[in-house]
Protein backbone atom coordinates (compact mmCIF):
# COMPACT_ATOMS: atom_id res chain seq x y z
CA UNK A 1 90.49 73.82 57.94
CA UNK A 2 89.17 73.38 54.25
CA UNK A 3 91.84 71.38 53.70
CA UNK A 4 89.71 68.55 55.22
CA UNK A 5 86.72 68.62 53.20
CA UNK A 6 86.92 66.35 50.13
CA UNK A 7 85.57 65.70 46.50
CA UNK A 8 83.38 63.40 47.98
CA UNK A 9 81.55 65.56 50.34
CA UNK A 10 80.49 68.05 47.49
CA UNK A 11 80.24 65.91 44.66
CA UNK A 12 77.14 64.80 41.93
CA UNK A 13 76.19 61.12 42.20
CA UNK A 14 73.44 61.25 39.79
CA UNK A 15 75.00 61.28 36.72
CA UNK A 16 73.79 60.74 33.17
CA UNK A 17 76.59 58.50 31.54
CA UNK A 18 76.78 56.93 28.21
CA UNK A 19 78.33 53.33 26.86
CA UNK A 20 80.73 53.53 23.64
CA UNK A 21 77.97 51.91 21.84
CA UNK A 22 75.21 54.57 22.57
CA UNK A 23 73.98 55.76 19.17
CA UNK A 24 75.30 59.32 18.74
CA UNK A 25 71.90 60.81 17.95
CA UNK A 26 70.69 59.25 21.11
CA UNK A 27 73.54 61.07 22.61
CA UNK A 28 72.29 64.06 21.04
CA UNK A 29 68.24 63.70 21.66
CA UNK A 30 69.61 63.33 25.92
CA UNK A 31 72.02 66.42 26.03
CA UNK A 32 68.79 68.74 24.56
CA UNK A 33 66.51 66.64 26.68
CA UNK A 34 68.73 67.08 29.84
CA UNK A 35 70.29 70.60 29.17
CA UNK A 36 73.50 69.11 29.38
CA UNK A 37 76.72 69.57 27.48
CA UNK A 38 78.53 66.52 28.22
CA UNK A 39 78.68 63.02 29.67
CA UNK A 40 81.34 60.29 30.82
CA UNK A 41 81.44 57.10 28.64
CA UNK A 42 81.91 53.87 30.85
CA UNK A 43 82.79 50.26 29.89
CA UNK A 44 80.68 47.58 31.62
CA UNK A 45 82.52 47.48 34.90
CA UNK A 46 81.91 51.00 35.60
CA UNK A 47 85.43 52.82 34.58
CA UNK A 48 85.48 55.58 32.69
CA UNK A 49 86.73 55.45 28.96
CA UNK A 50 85.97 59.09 28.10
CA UNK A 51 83.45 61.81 27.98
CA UNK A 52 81.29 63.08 25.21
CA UNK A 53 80.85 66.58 24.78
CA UNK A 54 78.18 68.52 22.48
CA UNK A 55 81.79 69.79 21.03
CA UNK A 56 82.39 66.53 20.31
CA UNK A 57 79.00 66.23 18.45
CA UNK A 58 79.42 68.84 16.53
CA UNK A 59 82.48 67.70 15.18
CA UNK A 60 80.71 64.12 14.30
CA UNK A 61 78.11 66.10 12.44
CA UNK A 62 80.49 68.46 10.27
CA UNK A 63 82.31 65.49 9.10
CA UNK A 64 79.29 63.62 8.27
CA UNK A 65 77.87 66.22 6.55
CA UNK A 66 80.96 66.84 4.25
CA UNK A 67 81.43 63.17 3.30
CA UNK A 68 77.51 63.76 2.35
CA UNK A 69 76.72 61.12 4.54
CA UNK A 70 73.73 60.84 6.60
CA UNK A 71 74.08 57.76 8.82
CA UNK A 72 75.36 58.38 12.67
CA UNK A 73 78.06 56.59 14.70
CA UNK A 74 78.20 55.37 18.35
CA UNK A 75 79.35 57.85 21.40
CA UNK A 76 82.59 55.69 21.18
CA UNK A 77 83.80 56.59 17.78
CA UNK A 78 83.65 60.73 18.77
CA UNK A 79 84.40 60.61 22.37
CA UNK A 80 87.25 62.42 23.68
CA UNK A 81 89.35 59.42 25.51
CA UNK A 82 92.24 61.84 27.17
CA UNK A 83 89.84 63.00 30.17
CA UNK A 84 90.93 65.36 33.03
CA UNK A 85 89.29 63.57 36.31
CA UNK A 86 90.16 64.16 40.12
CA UNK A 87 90.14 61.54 43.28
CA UNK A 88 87.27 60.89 45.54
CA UNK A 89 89.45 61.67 48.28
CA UNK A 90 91.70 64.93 47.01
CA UNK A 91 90.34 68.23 49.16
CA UNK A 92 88.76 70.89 48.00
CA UNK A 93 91.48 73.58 48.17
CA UNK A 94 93.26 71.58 45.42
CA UNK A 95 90.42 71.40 43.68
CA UNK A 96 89.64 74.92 43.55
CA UNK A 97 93.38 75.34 42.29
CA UNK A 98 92.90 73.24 39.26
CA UNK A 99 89.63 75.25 38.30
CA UNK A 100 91.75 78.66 38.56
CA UNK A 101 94.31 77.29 36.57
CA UNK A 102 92.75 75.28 34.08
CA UNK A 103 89.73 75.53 31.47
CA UNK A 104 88.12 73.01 33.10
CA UNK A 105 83.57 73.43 34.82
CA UNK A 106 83.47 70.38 36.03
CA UNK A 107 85.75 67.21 36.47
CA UNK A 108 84.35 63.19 36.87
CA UNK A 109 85.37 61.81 39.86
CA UNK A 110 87.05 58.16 39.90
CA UNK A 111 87.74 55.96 42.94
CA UNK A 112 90.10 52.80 41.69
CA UNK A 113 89.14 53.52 38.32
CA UNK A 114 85.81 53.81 38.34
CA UNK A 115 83.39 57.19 37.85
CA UNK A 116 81.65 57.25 41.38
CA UNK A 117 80.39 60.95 40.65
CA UNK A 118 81.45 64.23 38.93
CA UNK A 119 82.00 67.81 41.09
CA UNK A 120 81.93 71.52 39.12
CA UNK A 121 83.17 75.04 40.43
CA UNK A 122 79.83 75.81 42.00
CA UNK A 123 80.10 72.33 44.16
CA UNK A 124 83.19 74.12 45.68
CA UNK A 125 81.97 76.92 45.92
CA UNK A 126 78.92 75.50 48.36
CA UNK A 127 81.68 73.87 50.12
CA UNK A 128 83.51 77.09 50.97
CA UNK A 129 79.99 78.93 51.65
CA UNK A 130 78.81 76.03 54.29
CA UNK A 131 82.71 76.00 55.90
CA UNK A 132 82.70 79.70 56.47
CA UNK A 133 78.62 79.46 57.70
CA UNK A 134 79.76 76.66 60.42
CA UNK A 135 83.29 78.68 61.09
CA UNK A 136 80.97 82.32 61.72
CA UNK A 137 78.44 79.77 64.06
């Protein structure tokens, strides 16, 4: 039953993550660098504090530029801190609900707080393909 096949089966480990101290042009120079548009933020012990999201960048730069300023910030002082995130353990079929019903590509993962990987609608989607391939064997 896909019931039984979790986050953590299907989810990214490798994730690019940023500190709230990370200049925001850094930020900036690893999203073009990386073809990425966004990143968790993490404190020292590993939790997550937020994401940064080219959105959020964006935003950093418009205000900037209208106070005619032309020094950065840190990742901390733009990121979003109200983050949508799912268990390590929550199955996929649940998962695939709160893609339909949300806006959400992607969600971090957390396991007692901390980010321990990040899973996006075509992760479920290779779940579902390899459960149907080893239910037609």
């Amino acid at each position: 039953m896909l019931r039984s096949v979790k986050v953590q089966d299907y989810m990214s480990t490798q994730l690019i993550t940023f500190k709230p101290e990370t200049d925001l042009f850094q930020a900036i120079n690893i999203f073009t660098e990386h073809n990425i548009s966004g990143a968790p933020v993490v404190d020292d012990r590993g939790e997550m504090i937020g994401m940064l999201s080219e959105v959020d960048c964006l935003k950093s730069i418009l205000s900037y530029t209208y106070h005619e300023e032309e020094k950065g910030g840190n990742v901390g002082d733009f990121m979003t801190d109200k983050v949508d995130t799912v268990k390590h353990d929550e199955d996929i079929v649940n998962l695939a609900d709160k893609f339909i019903n949300g806006p959400r590509r992607r969600f971090p993962v957390l396991k007692d707080g901390k980010l321990v990987g990040q899973i996006s609608r075509k992760d479920v989607l290779r779940a579902v393909k390899e459960f149907v391939g080893q239910e037609q064997n």
